[in-house]
Protein backbone atom coordinates (compact mmCIF):
# COMPACT_ATOMS: atom_id res chain seq x y z
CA UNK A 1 0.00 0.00 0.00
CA UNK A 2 2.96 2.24 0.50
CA UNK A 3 4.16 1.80 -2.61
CA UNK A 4 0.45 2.52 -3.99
CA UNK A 5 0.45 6.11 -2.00
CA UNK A 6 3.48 7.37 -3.21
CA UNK A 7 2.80 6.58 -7.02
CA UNK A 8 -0.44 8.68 -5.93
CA UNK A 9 1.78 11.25 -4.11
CA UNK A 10 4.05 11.64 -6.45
CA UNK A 11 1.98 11.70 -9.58
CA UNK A 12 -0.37 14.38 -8.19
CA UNK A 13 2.33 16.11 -6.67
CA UNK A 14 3.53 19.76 -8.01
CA UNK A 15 6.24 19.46 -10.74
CA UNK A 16 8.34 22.48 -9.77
CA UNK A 17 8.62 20.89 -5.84
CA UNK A 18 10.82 18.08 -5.21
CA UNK A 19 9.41 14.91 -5.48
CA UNK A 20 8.85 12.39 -2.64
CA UNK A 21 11.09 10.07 -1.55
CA UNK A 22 10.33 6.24 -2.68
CA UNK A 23 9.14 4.57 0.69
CA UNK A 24 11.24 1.79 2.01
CA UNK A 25 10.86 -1.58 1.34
CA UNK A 26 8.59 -3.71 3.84
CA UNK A 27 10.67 -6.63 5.51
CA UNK A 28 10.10 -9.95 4.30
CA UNK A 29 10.50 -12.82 6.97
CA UNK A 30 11.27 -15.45 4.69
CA UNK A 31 14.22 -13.06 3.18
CA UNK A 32 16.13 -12.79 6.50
CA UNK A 33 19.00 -10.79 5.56
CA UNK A 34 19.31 -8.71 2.27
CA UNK A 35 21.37 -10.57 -0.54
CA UNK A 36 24.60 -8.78 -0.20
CA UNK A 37 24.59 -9.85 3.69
CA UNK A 38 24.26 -13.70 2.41
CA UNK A 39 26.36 -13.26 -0.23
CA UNK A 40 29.38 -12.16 1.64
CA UNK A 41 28.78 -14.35 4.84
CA UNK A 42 30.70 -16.44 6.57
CA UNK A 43 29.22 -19.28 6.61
CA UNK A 44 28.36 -19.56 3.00
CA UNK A 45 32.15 -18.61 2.60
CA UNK A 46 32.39 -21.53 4.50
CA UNK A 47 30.44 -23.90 2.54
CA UNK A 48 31.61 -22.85 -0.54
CA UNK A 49 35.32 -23.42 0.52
CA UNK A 50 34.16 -27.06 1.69
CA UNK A 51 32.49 -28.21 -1.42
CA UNK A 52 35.65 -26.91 -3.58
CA UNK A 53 37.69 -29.06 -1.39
CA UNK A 54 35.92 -32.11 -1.70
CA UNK A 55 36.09 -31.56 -5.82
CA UNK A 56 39.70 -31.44 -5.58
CA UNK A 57 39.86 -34.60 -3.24
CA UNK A 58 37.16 -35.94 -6.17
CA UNK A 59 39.25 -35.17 -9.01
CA UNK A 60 42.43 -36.57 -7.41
CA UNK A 61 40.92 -39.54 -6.92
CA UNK A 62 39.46 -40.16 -10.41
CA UNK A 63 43.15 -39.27 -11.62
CA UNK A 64 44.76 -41.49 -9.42
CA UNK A 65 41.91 -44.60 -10.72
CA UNK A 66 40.38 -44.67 -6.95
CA UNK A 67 37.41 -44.14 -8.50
CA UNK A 68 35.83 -43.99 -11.91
């Protein structure tokens, strides 16, 4: 609904004033933090480190003919 108001505001609005400011985005809980937070956290860092060491630990043992 705040987005609805200010597209109201802001298209009713005088042109010579400054326009509103765009209101701020309503908090998802299913989002938790915003994407640049998860993208930069540790434990994702974590993980990602982890699953690149287990592929080199795979492909040494398909060059070695551990396993095929």
């Amino acid at each position: 609904m705040s987005i609805a108001d200010w597209h109201f505001v802001t298209a009713n609005s005088d042109e010579k004033k400054a326009k509103p400011k765009p209101p701020k985005r309503y908090p998802r809980w299913w989002e938790g933090q915003s994407a640049r937070d998860k993208k930069n956290s540790p434990e994702r860092i974590a993980r990602i480190e982890d699953a690149r060491r287990r592929q080199r630990a795979r492909r040494e043992a398909i060059k070695q003919g551990a396993i095929a």
